[in-house]
N, C-alpha and C. Protein backbone atom coordinates (compact mmCIF):
# COMPACT_ATOMS: atom_id res chain seq x y z
N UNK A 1 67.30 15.94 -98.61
CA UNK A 1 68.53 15.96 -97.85
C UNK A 1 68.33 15.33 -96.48
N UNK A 2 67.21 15.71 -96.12
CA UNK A 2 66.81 14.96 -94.57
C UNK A 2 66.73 13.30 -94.29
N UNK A 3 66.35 13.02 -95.70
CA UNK A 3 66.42 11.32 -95.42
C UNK A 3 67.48 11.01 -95.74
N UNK A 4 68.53 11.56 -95.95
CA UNK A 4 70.19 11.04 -96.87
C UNK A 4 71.16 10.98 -95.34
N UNK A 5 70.46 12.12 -94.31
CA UNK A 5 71.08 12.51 -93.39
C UNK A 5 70.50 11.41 -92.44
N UNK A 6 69.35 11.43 -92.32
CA UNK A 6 68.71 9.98 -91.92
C UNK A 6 68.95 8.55 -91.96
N UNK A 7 69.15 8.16 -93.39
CA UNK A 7 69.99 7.09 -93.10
C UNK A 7 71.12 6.98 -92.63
N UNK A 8 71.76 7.60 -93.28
CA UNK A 8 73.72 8.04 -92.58
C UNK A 8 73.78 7.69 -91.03
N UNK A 9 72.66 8.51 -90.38
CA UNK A 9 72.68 8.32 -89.10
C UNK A 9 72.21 6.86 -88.11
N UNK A 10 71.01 5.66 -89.03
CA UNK A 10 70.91 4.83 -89.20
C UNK A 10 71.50 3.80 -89.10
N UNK A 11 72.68 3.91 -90.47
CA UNK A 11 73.63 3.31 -90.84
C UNK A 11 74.98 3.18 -89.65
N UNK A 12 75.45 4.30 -89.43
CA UNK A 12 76.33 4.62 -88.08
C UNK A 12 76.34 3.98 -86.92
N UNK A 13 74.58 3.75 -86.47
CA UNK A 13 73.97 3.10 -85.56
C UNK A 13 74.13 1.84 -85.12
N UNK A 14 74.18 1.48 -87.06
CA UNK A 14 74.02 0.04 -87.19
C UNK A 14 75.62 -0.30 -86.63
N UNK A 15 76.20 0.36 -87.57
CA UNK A 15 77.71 -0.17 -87.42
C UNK A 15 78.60 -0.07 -85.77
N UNK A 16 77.68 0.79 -85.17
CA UNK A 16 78.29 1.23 -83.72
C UNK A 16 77.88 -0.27 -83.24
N UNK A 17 76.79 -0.41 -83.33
CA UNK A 17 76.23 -1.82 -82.43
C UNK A 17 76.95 -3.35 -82.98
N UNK A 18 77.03 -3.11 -83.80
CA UNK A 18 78.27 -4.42 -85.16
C UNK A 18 79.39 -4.15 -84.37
N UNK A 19 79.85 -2.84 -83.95
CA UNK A 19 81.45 -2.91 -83.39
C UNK A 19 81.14 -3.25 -81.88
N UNK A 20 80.20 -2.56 -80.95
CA UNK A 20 80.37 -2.83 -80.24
C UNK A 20 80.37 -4.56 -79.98
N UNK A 21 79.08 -5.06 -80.75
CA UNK A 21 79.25 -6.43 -80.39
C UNK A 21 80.30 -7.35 -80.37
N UNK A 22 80.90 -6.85 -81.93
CA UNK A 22 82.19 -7.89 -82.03
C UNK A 22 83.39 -7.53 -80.89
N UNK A 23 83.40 -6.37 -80.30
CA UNK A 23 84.30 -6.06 -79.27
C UNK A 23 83.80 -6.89 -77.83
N UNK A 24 83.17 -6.95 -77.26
CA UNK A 24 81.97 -7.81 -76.26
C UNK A 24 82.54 -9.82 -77.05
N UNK A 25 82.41 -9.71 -77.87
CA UNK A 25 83.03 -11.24 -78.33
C UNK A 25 84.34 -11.65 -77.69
N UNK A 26 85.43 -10.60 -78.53
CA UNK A 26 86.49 -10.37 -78.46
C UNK A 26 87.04 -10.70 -76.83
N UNK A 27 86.67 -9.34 -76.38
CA UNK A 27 86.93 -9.60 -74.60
C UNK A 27 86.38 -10.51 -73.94
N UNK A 28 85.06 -11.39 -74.45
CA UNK A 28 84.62 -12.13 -73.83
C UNK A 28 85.85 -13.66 -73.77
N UNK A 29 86.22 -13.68 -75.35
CA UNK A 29 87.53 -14.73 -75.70
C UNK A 29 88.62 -15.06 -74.74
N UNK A 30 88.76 -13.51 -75.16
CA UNK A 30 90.09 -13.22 -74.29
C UNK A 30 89.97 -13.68 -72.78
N UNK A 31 88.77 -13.20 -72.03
CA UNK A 31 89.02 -13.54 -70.91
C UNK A 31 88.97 -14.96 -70.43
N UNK A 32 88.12 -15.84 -71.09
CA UNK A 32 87.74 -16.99 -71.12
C UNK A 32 89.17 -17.84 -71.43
N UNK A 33 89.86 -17.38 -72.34
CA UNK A 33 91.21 -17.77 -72.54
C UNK A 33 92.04 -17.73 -71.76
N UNK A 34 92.25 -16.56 -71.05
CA UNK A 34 93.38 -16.14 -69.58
C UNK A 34 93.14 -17.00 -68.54
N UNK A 35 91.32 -17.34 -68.60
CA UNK A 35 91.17 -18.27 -67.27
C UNK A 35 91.56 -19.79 -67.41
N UNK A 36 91.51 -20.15 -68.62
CA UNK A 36 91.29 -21.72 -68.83
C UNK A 36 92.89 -22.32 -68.24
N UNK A 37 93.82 -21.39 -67.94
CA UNK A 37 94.76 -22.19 -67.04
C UNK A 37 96.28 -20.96 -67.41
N UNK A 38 97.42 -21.60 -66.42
CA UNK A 38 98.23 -20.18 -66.42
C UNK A 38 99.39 -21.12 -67.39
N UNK A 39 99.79 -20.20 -67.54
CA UNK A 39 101.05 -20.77 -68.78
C UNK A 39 102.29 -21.97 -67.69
N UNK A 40 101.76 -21.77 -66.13
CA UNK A 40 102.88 -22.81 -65.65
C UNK A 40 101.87 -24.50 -65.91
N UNK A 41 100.67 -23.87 -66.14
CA UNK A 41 99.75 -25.54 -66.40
C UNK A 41 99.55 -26.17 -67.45
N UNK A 42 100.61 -25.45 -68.82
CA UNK A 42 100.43 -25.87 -69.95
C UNK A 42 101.58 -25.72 -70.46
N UNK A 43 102.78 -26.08 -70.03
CA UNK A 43 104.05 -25.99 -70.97
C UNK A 43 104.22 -26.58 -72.17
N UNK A 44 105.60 -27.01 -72.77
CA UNK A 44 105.98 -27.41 -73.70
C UNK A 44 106.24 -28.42 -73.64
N UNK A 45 106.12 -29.33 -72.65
CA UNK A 45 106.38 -30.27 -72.25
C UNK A 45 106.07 -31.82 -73.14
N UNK A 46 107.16 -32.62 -73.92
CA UNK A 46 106.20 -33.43 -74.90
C UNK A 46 106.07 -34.56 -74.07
N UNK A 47 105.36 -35.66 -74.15
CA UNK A 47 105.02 -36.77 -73.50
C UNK A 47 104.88 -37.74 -74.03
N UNK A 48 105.41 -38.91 -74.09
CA UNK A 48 106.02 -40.62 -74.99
C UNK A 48 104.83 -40.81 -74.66
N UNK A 49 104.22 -42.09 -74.67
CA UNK A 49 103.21 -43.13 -74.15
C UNK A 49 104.05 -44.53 -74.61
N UNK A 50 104.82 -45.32 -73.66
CA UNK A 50 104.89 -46.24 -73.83
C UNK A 50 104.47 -47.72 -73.36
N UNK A 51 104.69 -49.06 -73.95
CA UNK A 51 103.78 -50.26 -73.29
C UNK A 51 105.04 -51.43 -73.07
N UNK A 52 105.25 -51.92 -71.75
CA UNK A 52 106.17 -52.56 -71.19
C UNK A 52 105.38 -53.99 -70.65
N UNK A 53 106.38 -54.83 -70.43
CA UNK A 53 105.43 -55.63 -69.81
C UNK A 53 105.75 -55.66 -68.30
N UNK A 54 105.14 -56.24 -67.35
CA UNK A 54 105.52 -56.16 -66.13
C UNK A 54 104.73 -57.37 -65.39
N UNK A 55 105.74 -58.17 -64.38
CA UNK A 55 106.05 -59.78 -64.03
C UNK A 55 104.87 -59.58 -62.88
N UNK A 56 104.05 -59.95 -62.24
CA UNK A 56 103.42 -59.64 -61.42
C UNK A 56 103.69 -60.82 -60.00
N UNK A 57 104.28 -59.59 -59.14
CA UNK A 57 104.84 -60.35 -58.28
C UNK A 57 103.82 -60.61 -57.19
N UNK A 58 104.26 -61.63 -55.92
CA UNK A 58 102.91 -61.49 -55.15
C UNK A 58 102.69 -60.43 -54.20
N UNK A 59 101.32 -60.53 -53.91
CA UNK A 59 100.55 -59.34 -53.59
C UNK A 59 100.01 -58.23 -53.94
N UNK A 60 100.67 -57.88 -55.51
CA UNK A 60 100.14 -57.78 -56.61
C UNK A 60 98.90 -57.09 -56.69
N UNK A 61 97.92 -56.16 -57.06
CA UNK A 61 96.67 -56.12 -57.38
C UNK A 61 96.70 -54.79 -58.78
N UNK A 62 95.72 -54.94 -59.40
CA UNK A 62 95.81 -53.99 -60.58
C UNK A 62 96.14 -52.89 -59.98
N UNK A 63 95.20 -52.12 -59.06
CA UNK A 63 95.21 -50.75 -58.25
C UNK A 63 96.91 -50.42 -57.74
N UNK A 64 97.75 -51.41 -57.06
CA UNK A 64 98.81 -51.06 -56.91
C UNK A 64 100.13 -51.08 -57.72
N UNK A 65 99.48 -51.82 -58.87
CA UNK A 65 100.67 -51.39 -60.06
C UNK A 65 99.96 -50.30 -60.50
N UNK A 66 98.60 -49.79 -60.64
CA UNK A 66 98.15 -48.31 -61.11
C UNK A 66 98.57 -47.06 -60.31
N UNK A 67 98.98 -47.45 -58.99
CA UNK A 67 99.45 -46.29 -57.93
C UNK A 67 100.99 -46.08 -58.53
N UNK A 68 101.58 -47.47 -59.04
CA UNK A 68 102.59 -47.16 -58.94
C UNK A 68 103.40 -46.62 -60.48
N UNK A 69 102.50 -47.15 -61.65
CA UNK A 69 103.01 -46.50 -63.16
C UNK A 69 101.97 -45.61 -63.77
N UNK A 70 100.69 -44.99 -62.81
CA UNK A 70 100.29 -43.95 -63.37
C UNK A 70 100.47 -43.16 -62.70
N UNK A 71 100.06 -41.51 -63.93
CA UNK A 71 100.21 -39.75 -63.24
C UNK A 71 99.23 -39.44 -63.55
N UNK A 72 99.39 -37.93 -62.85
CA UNK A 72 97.71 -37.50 -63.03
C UNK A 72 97.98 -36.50 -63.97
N UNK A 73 98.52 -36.33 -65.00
CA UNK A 73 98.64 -35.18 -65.95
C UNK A 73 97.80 -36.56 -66.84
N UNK A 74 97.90 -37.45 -66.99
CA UNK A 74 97.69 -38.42 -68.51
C UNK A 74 96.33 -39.08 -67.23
N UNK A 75 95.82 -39.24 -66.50
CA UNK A 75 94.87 -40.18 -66.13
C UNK A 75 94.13 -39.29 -64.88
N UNK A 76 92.77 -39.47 -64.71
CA UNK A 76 92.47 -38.56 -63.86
C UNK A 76 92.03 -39.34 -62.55
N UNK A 77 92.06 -40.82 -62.68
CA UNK A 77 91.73 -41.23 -61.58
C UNK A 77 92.78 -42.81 -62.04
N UNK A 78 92.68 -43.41 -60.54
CA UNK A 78 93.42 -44.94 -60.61
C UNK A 78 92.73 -46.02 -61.22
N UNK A 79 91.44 -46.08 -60.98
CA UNK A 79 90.13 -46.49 -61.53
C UNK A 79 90.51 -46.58 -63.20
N UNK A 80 91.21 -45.01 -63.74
CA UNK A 80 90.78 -44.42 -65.79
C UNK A 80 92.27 -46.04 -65.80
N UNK A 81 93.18 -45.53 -65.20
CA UNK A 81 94.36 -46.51 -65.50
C UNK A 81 94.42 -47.62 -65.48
N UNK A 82 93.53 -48.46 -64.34
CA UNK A 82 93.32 -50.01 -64.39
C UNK A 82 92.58 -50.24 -65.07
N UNK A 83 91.51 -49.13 -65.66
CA UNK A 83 90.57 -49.39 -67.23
C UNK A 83 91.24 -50.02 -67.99
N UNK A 84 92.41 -48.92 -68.87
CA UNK A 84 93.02 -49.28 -69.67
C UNK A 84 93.90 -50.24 -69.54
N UNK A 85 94.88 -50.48 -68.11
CA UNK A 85 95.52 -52.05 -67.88
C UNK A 85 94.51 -53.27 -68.40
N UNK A 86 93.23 -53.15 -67.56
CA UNK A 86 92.24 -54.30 -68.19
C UNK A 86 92.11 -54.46 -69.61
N UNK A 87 91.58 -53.49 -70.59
CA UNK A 87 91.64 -53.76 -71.89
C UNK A 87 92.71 -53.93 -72.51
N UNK A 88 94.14 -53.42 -72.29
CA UNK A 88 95.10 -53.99 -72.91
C UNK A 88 95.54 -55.57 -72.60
N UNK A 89 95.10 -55.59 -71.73
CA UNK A 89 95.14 -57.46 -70.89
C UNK A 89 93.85 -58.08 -71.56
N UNK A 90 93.44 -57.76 -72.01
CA UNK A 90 91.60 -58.36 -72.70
C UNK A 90 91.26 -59.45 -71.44
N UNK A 91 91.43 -58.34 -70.06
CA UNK A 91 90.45 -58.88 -68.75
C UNK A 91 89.37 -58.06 -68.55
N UNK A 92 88.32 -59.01 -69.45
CA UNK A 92 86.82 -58.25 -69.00
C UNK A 92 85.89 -58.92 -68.11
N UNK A 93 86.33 -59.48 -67.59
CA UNK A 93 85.77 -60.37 -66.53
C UNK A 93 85.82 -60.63 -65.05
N UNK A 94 87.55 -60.22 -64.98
CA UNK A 94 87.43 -60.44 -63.99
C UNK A 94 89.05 -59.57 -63.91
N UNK A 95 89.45 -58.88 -62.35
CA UNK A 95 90.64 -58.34 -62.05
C UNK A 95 92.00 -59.13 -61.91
N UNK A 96 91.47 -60.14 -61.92
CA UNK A 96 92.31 -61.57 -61.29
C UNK A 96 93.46 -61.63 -61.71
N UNK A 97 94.57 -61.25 -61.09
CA UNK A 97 96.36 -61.48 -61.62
C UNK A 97 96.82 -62.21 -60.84
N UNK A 98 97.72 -62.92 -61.32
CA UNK A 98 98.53 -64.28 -60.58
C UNK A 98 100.35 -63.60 -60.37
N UNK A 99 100.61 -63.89 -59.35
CA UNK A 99 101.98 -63.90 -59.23
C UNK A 99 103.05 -64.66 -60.63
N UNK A 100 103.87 -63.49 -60.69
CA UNK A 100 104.91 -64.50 -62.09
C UNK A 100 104.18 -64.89 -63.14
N UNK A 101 103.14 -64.06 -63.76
CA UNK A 101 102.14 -63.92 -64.79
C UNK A 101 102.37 -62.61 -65.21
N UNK A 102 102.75 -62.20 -66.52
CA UNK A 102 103.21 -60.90 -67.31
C UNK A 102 101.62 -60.72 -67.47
N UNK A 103 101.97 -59.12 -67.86
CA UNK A 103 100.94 -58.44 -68.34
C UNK A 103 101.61 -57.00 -68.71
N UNK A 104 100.74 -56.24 -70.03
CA UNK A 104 100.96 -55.51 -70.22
C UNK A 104 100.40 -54.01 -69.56
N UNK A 105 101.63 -53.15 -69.40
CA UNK A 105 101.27 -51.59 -68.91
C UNK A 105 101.27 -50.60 -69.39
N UNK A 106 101.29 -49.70 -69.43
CA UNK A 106 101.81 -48.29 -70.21
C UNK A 106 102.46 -47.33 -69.44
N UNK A 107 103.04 -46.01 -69.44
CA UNK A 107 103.14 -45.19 -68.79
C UNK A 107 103.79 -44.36 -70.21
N UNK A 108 104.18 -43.20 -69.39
CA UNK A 108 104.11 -41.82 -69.82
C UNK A 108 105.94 -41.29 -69.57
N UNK A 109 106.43 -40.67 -70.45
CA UNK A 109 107.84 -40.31 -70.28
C UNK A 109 108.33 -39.23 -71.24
N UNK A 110 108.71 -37.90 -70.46
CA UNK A 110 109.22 -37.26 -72.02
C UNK A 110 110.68 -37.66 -72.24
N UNK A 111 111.08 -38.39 -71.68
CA UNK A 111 112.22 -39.11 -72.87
C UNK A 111 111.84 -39.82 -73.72
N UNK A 112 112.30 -39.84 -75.34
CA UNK A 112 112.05 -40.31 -76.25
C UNK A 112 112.96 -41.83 -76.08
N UNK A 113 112.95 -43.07 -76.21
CA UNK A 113 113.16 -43.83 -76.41
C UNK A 113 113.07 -44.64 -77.99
């Protein structure tokens, strides 16, 4: 009877430390979840991506059409945006835009078009 009572008690042990752990998971989730941002930094908000072209007038430079058709929800720097202006322009060489020379842009809109 002593070893029946023995394991039982064993067993209990085991399962206390199984619950506690998975509870220690659990809250660990949870909290990790609450922090990663507040419900005003993640709405419902949907977002287009569209590609326009745009006339490049003078004075012109990539950086100031990037000041002026990127955001910082979709790009984290002006630098990520004239990346992607360059490769959609297949300018790997050089920044070089001419006045009254198209090129393509993108930007961001939750109107659906």
């Amino acid at each position: 009877m002593r070893t029946l009572t023995g394991m039982n008690r064993r067993q209990l042990m085991i399962g206390a430390v199984v619950l506690a752990a998975v509870m220690v998971l659990f809250i660990g989730a949870f909290a990790i979840r609450s922090k990663a941002g507040s419900p005003a930094e993640y709405d419902d908000t949907v977002y287009y991506k569209y590609i326009t072209m745009y006339r490049v007038c003078s004075g012109d430079t990539l950086t100031s059409i990037a000041e002026q058709y990127m955001d910082e929800i979709h790009y984290s720097s002006v630098s990520e945006y004239v990346s992607e202006v360059r490769q959609m322009n297949q300018m790997y060489f050089s920044d070089e835009i001419k006045a009254g020379e198209l090129i393509s842009i993108c930007y961001y809109s939750t109107e659906y078009k």
